[in-house]
C-alpha atoms as a PDB file:
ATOM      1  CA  UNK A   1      -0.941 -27.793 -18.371  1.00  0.00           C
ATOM      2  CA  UNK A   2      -3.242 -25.128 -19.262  1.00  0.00           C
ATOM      3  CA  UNK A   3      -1.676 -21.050 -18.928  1.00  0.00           C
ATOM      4  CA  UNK A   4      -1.488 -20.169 -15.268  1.00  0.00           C
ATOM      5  CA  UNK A   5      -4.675 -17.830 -14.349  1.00  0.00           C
ATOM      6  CA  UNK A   6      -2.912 -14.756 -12.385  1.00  0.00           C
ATOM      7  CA  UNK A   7      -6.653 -13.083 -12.186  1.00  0.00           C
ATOM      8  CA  UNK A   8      -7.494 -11.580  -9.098  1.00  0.00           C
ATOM      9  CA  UNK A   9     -10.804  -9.910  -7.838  1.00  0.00           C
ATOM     10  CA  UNK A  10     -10.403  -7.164  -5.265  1.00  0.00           C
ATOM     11  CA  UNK A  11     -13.808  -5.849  -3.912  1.00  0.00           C
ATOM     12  CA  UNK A  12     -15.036  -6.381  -7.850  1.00  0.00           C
ATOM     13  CA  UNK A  13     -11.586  -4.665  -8.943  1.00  0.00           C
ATOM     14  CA  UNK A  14     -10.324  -7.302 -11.186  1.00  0.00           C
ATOM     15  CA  UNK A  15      -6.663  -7.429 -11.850  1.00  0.00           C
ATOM     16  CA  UNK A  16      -5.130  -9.140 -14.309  1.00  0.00           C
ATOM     17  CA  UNK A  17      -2.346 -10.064 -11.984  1.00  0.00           C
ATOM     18  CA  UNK A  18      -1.341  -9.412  -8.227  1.00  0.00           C
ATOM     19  CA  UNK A  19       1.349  -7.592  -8.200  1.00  0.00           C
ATOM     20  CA  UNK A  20       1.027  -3.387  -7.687  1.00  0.00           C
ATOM     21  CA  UNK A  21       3.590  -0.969  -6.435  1.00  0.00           C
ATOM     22  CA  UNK A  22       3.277   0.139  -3.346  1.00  0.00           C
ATOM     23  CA  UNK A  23       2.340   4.136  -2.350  1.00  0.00           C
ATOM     24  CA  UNK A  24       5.127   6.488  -2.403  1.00  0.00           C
ATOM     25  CA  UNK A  25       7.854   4.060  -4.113  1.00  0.00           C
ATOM     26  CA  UNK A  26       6.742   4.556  -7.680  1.00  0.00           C
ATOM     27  CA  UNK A  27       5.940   8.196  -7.536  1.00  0.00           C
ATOM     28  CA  UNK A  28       3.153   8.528 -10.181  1.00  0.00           C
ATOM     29  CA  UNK A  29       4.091   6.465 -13.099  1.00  0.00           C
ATOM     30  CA  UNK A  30       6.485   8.397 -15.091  1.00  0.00           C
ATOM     31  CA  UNK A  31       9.698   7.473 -14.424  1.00  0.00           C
ATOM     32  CA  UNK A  32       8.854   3.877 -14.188  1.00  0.00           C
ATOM     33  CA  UNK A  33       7.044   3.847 -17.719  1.00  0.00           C
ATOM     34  CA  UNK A  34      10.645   4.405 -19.308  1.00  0.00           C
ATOM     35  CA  UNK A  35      11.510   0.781 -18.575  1.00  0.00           C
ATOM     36  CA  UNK A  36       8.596  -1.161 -19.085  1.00  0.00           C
ATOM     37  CA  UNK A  37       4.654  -0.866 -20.076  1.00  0.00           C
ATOM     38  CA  UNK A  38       2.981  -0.165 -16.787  1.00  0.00           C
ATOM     39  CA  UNK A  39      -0.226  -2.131 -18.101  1.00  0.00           C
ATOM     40  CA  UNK A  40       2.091  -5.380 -17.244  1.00  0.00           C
ATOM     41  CA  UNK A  41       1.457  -4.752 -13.638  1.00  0.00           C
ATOM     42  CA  UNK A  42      -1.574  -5.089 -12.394  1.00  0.00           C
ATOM     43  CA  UNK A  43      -2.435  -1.588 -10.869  1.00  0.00           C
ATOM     44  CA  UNK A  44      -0.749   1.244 -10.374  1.00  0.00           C
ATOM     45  CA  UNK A  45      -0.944   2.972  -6.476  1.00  0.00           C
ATOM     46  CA  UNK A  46       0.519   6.185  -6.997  1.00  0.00           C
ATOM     47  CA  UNK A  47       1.526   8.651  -3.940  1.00  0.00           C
ATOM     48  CA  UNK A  48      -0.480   9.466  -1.238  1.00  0.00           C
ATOM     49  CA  UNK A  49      -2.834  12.781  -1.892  1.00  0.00           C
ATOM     50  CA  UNK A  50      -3.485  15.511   0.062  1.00  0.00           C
ATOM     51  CA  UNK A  51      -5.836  18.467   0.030  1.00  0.00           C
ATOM     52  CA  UNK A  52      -3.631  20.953  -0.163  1.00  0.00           C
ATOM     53  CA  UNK A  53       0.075  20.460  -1.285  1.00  0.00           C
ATOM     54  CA  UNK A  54       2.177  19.020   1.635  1.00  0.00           C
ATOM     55  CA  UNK A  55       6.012  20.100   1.307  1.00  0.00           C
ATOM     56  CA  UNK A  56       6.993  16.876   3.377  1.00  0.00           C
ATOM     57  CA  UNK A  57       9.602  16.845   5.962  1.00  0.00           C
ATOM     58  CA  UNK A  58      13.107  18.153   5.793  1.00  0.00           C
ATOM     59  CA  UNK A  59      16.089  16.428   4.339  1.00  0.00           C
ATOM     60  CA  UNK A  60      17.765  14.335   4.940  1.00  0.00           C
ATOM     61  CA  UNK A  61      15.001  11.777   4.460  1.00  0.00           C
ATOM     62  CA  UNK A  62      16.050   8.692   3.633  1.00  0.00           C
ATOM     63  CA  UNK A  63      18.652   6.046   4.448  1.00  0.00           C
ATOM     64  CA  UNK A  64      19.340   3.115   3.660  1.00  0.00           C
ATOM     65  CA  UNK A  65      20.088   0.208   6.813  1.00  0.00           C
ATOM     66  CA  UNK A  66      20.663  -2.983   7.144  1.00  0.00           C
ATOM     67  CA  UNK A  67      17.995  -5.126   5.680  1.00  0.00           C
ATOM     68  CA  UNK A  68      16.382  -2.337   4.321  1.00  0.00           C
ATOM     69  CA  UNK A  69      15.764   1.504   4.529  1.00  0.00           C
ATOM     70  CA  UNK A  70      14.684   4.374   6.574  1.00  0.00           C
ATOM     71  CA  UNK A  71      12.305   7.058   5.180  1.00  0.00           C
ATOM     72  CA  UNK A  72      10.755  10.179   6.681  1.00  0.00           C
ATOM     73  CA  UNK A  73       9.459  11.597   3.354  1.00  0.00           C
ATOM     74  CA  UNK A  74       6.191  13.301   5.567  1.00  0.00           C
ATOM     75  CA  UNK A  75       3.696  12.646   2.207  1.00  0.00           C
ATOM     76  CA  UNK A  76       5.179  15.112  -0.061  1.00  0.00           C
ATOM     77  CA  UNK A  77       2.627  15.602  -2.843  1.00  0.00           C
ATOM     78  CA  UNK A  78       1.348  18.490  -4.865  1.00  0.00           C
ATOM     79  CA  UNK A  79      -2.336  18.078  -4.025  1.00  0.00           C
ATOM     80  CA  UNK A  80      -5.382  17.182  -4.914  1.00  0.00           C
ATOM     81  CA  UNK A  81      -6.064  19.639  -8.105  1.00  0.00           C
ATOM     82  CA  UNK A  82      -2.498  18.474  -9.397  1.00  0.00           C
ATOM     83  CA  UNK A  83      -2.818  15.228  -9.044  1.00  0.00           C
ATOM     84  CA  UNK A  84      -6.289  14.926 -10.852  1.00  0.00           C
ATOM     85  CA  UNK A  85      -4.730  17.071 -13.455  1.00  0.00           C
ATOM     86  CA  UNK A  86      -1.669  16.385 -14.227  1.00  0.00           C
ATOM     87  CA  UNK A  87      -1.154  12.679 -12.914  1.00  0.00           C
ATOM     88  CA  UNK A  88      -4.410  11.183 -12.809  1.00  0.00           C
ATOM     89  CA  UNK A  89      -5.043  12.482 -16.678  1.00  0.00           C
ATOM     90  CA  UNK A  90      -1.738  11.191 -17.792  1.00  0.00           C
ATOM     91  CA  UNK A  91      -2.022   7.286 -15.749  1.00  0.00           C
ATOM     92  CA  UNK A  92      -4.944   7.230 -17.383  1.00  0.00           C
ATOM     93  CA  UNK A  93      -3.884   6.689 -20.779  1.00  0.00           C
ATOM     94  CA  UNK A  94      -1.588   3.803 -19.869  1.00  0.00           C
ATOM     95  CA  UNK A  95      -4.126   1.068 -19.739  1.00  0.00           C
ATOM     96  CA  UNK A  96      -4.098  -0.190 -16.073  1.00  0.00           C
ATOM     97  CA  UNK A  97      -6.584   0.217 -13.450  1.00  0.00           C
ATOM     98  CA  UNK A  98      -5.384   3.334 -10.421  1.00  0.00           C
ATOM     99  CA  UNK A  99      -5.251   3.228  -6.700  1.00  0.00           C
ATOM    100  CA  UNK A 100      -5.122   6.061  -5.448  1.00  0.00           C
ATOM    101  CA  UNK A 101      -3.736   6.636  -1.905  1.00  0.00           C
ATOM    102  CA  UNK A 102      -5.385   9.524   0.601  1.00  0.00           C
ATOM    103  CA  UNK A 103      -3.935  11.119   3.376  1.00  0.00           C
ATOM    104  CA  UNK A 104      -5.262  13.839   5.505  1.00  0.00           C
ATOM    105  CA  UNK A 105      -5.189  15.626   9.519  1.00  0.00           C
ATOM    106  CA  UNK A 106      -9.126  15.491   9.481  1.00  0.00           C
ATOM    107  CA  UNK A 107     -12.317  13.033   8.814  1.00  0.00           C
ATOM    108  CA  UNK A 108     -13.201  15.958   6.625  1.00  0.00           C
ATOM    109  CA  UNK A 109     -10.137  16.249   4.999  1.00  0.00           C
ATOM    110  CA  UNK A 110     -10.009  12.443   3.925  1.00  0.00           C
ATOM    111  CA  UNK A 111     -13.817  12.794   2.813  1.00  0.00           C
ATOM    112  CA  UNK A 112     -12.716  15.791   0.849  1.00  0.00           C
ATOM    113  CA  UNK A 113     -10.240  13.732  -0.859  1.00  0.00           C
ATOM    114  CA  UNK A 114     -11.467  10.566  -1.372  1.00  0.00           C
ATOM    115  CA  UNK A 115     -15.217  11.652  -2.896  1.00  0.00           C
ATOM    116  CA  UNK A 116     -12.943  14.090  -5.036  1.00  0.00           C
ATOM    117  CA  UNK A 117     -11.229  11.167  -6.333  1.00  0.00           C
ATOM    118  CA  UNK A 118     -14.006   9.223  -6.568  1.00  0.00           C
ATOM    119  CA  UNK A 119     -15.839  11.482  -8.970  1.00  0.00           C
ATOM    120  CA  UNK A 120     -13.388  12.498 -11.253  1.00  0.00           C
ATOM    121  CA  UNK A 121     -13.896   9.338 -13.148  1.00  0.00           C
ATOM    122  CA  UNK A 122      -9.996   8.738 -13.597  1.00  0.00           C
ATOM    123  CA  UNK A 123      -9.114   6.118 -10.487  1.00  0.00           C
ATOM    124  CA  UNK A 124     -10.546   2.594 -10.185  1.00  0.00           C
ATOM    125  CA  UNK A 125      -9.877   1.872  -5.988  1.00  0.00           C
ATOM    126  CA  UNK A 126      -9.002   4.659  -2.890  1.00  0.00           C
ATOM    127  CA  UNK A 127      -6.562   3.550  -0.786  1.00  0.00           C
ATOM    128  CA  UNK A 128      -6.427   5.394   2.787  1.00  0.00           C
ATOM    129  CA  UNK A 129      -3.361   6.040   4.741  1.00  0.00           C
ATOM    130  CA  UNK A 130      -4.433   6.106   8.045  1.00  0.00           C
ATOM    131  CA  UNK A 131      -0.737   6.426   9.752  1.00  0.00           C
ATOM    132  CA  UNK A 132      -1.573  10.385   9.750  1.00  0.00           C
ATOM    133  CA  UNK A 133      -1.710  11.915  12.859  1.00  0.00           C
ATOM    134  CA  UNK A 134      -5.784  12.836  13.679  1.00  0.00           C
ATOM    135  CA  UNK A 135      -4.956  16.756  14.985  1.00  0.00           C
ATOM    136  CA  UNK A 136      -8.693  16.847  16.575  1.00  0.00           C
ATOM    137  CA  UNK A 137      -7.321  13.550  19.019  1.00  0.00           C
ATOM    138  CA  UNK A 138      -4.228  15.219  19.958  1.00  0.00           C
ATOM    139  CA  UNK A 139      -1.921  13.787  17.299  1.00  0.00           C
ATOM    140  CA  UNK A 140      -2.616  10.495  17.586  1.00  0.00           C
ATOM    141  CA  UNK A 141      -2.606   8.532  14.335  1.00  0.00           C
ATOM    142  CA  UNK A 142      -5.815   7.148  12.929  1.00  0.00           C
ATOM    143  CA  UNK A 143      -4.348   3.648  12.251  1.00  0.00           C
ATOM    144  CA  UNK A 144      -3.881   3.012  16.150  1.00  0.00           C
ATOM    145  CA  UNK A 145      -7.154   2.877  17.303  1.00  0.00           C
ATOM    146  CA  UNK A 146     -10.146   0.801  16.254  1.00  0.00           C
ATOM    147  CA  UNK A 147     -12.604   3.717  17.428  1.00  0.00           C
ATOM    148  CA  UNK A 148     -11.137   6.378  15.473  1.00  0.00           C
ATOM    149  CA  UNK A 149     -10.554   4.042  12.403  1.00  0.00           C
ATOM    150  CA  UNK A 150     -13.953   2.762  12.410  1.00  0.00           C
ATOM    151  CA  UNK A 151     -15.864   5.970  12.306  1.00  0.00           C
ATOM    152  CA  UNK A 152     -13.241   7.901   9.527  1.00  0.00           C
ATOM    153  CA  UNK A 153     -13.946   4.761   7.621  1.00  0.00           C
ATOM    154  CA  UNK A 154     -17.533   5.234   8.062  1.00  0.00           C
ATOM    155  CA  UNK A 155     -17.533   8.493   7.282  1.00  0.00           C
ATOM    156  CA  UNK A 156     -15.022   8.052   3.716  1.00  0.00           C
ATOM    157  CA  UNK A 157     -17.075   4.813   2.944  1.00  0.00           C
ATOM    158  CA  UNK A 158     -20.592   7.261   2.658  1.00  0.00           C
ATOM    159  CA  UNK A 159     -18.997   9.610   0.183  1.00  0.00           C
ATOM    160  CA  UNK A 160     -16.684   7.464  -1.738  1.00  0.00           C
ATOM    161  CA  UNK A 161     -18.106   5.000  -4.655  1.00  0.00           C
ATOM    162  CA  UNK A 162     -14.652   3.523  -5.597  1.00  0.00           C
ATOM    163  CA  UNK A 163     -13.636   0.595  -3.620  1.00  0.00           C
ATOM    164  CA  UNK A 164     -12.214   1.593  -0.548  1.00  0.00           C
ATOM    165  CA  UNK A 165      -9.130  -0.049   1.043  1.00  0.00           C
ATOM    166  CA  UNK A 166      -7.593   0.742   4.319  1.00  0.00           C
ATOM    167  CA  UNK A 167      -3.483   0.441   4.596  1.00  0.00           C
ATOM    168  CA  UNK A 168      -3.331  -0.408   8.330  1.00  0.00           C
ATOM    169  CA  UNK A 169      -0.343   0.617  10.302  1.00  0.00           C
ATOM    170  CA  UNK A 170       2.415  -2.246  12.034  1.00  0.00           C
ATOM    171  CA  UNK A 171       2.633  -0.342  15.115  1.00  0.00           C
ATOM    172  CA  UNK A 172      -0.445  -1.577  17.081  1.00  0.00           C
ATOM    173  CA  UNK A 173      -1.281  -4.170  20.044  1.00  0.00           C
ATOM    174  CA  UNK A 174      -3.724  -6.475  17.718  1.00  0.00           C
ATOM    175  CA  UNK A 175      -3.265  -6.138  13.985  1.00  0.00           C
ATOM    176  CA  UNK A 176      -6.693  -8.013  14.036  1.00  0.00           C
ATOM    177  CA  UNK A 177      -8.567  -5.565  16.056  1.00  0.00           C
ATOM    178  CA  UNK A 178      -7.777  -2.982  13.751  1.00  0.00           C
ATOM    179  CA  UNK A 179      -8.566  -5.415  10.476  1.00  0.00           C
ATOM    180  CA  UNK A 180     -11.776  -6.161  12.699  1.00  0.00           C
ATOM    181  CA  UNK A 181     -12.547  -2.003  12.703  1.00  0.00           C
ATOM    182  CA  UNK A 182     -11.752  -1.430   9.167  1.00  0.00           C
ATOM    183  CA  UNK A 183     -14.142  -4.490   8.224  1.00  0.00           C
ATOM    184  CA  UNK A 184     -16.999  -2.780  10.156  1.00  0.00           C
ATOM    185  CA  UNK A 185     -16.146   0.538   9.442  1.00  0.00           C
ATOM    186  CA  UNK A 186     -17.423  -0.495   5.724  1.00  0.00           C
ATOM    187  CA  UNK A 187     -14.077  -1.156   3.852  1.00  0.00           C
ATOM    188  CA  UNK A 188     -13.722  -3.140   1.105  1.00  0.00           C
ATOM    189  CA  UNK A 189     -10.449  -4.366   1.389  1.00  0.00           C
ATOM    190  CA  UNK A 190      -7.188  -3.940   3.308  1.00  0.00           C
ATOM    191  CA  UNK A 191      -3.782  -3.778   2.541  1.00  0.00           C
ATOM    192  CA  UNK A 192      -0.893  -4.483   5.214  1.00  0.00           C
ATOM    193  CA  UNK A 193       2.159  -3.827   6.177  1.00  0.00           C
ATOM    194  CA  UNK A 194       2.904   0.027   6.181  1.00  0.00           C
ATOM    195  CA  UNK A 195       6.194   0.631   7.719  1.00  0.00           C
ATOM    196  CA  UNK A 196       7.482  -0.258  11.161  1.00  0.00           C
ATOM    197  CA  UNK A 197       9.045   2.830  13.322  1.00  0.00           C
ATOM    198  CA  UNK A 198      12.731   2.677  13.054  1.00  0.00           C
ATOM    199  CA  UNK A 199      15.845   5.386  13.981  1.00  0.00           C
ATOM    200  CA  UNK A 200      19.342   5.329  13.146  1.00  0.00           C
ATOM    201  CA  UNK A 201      22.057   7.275  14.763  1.00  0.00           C
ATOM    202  CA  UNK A 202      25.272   8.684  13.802  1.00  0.00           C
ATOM    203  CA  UNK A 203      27.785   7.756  16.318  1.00  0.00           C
ATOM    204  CA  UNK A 204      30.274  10.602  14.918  1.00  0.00           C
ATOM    205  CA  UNK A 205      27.716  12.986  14.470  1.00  0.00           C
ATOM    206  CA  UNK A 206      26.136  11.721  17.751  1.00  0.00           C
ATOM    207  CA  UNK A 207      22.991  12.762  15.974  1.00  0.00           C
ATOM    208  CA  UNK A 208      20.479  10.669  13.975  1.00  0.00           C
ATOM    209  CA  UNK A 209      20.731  10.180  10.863  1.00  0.00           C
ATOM    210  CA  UNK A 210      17.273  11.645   9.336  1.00  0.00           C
ATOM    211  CA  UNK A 211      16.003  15.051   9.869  1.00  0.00           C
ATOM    212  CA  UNK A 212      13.418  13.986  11.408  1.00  0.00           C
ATOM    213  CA  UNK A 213      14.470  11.139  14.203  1.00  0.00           C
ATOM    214  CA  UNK A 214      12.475   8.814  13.441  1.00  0.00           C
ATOM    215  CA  UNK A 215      10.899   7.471  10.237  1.00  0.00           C
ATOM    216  CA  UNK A 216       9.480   4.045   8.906  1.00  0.00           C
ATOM    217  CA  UNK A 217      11.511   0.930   8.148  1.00  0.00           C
ATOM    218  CA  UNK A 218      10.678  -0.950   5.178  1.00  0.00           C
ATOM    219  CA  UNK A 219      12.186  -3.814   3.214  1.00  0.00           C
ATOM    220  CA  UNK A 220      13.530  -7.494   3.931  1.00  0.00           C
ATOM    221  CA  UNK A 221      13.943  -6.930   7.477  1.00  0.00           C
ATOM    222  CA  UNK A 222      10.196  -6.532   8.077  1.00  0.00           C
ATOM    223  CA  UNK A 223       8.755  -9.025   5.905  1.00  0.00           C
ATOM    224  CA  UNK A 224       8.374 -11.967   8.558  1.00  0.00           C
ATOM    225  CA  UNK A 225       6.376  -9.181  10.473  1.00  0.00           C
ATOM    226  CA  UNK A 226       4.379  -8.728   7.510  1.00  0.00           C
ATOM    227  CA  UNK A 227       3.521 -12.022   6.958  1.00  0.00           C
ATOM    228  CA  UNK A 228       2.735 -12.566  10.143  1.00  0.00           C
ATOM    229  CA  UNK A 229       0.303  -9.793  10.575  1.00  0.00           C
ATOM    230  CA  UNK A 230      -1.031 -10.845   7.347  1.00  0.00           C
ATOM    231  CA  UNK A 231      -1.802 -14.119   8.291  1.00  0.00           C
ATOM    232  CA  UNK A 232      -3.634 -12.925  11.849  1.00  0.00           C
ATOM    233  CA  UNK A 233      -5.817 -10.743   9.694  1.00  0.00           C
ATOM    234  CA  UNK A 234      -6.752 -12.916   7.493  1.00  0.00           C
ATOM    235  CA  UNK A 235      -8.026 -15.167  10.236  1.00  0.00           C
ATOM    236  CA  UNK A 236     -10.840 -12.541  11.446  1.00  0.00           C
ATOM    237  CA  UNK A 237     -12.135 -10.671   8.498  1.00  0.00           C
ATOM    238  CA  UNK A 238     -13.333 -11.699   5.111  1.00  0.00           C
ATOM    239  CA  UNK A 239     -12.385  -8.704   3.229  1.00  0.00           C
ATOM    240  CA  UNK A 240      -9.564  -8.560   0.549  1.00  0.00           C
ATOM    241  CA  UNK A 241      -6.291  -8.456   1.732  1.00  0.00           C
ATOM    242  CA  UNK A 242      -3.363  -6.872  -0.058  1.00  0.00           C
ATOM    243  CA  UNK A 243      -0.079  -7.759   1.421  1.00  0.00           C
ATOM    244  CA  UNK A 244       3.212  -5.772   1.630  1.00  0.00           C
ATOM    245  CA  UNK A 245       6.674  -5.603   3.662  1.00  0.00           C
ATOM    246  CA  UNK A 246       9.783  -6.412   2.227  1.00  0.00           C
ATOM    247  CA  UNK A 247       8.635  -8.134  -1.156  1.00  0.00           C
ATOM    248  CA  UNK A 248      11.340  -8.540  -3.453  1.00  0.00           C
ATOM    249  CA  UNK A 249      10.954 -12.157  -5.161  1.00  0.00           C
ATOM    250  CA  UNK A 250       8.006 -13.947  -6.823  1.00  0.00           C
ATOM    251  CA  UNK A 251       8.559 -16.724  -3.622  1.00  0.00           C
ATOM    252  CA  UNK A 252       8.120 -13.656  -0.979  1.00  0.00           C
ATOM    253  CA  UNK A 253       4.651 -12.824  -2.967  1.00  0.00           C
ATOM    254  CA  UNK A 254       3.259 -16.378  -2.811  1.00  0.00           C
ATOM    255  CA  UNK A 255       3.976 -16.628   0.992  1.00  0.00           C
ATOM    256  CA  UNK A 256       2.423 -13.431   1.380  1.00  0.00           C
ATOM    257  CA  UNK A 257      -1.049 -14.830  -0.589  1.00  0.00           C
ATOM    258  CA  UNK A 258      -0.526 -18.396   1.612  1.00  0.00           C
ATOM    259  CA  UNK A 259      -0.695 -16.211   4.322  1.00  0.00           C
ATOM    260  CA  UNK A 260      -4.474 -15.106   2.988  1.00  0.00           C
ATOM    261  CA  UNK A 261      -3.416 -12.270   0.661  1.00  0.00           C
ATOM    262  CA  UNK A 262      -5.164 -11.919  -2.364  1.00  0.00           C
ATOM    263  CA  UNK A 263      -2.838  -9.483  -3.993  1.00  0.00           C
ATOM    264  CA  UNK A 264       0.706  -7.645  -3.151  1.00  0.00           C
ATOM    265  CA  UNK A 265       2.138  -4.341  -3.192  1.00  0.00           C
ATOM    266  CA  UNK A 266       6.082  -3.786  -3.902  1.00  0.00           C
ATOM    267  CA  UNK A 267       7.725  -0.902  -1.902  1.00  0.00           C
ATOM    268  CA  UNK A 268      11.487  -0.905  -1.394  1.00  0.00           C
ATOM    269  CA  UNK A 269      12.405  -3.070  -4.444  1.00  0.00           C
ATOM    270  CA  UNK A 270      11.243  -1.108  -7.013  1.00  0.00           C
ATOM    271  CA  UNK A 271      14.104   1.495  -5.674  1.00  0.00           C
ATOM    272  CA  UNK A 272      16.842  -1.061  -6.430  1.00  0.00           C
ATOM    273  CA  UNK A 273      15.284  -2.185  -9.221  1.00  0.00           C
ATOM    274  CA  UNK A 274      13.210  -0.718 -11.360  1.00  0.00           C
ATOM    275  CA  UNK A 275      12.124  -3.755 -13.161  1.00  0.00           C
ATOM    276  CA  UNK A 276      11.112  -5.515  -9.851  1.00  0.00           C
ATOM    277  CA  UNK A 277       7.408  -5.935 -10.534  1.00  0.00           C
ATOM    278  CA  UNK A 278       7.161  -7.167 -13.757  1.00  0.00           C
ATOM    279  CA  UNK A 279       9.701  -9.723 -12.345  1.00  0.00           C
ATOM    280  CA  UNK A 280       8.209 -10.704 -10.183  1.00  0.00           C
ATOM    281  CA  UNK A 281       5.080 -11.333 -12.055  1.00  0.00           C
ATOM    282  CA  UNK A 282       7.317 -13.757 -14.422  1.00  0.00           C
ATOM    283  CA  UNK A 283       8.170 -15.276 -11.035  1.00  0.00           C
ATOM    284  CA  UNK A 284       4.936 -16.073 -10.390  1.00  0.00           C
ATOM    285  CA  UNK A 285       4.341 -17.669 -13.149  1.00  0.00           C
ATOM    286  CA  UNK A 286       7.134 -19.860 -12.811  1.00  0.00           C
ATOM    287  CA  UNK A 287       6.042 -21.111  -9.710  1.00  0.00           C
ATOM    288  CA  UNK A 288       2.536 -21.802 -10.960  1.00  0.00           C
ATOM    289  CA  UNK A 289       4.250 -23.410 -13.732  1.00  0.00           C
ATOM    290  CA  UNK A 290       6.850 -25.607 -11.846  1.00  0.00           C
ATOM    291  CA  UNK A 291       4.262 -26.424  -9.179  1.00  0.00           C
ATOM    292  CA  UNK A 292       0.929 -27.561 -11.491  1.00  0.00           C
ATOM    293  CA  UNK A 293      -1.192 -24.559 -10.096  1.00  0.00           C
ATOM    294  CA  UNK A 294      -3.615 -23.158 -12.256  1.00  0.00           C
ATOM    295  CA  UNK A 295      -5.177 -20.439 -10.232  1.00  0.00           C
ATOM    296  CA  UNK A 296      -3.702 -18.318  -7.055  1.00  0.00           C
ATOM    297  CA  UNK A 297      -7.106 -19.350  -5.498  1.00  0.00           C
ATOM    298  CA  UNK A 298      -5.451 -22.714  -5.194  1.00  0.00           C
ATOM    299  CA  UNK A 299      -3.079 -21.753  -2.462  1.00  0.00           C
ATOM    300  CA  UNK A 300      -4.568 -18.231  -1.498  1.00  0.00           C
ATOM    301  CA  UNK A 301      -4.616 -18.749   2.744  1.00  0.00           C
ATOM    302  CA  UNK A 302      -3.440 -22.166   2.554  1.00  0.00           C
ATOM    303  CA  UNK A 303      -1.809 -22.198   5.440  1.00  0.00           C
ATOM    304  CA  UNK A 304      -4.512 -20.545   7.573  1.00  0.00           C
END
């Protein structure tokens, strides 16, 4: 059998293989670059970016639960300038194509942002958190209404040359309504899961446990939501879809792409281990291997 082709083509971003960490469990790089060469994966999606620098929410701020964890980080990040600077500059000499993830309060803010990022010549794809609360609707996030989703994605789409990708939020009525919006908003591509809402209380404490109440539940636990919401997406747009939700083995990845995925992120796993992505791009492989496949366009949506 010829060597397994783990090539994949997002929106004319081609990867060398599938497997990315997800925003805001890799930090930029750095740390992660001490174990392994980060041009093994194949792309980097480093923290979600800001306009100005966003001090986060107060501590504490993450937990871990059963089947996964809690966080309530609020996008922490030092902003635009020092990201371009000082992160951007130094990903950029590790030889593998950069998402970059943008978060903002404002259409302008996001625009801001994302044709910033777009011009400086350093990132390959924008990825756009839309869970952010939209202060000129009251508070309400982005990610929850077609409407509102549409038209910011309209709006990022006329300023931003980069391919554009749109993480969509769990916490909807139709996952495919907001795929749907995204699609005709002008994205390129979406990527899906971001985190469920989740709480956990201290009985002794009668308190809960984060800072802030509430915060977003990743890992295991959600991944059969993930695929799930993969899958309906996949049904109703023909965009790119990058999967995510509680990836930690090279079997959760392929029944993420089954689902219609063309490509996965890695959140949670990379905390407990820091080699997770590369291993699971071996475990790939193996599959590919043990099961005659030759290309991931062999069982990409194959159960759709």
């Amino acid at each position: 059998m010829n060597k397994p082709d783990l090539t994949v083509d997002l929106a004319g971003l081609v990867l060398k293989n599938p497997v990315m960490p997800a925003s805001g469990c890799f930090g930029y790089g750095r740390e992660y670059a001490q174990y392994y060469a980060l041009e093994t994966l194949g792309a980097v999606v480093v923290k979600a970016t800001t306009l100005e620098p966003w001090l986060g929410n107060a501590t504490p701020r993450v937990t871990e639960v059963r089947g996964g964890m809690l966080n309530a980080i609020g996008l922490a990040n030092p902003g635009l300038q020092k990201v371009v600077q000082e992160e951007l500059v130094w990903l950029s000499t590790q030889n593998v194509p950069i998402i970059v993830n943008v978060a903002g309060r404002t259409e302008d803010e996001y625009c801001q942002v994302s044709e910033a990022i777009a011009n400086c010549e350093l990132a390959h794809a924008v990825e756009l958190n839309v869970s952010c609360p939209n202060v000129k609707c009251g508070g309400i996030s982005f990610g929850v209404d077609p409407h509102v989703l549409q038209d910011l994605v309209q709006m990022v789409k006329r300023v931003c040359a980069l391919p554009l990708f749109v993480k969509l939020s769990p916490n909807v009525t139709s996952i495919g309504d907001m795929a749907q919006a995204a699609e005709q908003g002008g994205a390129d591509g979406i990527s899906l899961i971001n985190t469920l809402i989740g709480m956990e209380i201290n009985i002794h404490r009668r308190k809960p446990v984060l800072a802030n109440g509430i915060g977003g539940l990743s890992g295991p636990g959600i991944k059969p939501v993930a695929v799930r919401m993969v899958y309906q997406a996949a049904k109703v747009v023909s965009i790119p879809i990058i999967g995510m939700g509680g990836i930690f083995t090279g079997a959760d990845a392929i029944e993420f792409m089954m689902a219609g995925a063309t490509a996965v992120m890695v959140g949670t796993a990379n905390f407990t281990d820091p080699y997770a992505c590369p291993t699971i791009i071996d475990q790939i492989k193996e599959f590919m291997v043990d099961n005659a496949i030759t290309s991931l366009a062999e069982i990409r949506g194959c159960v759709l």
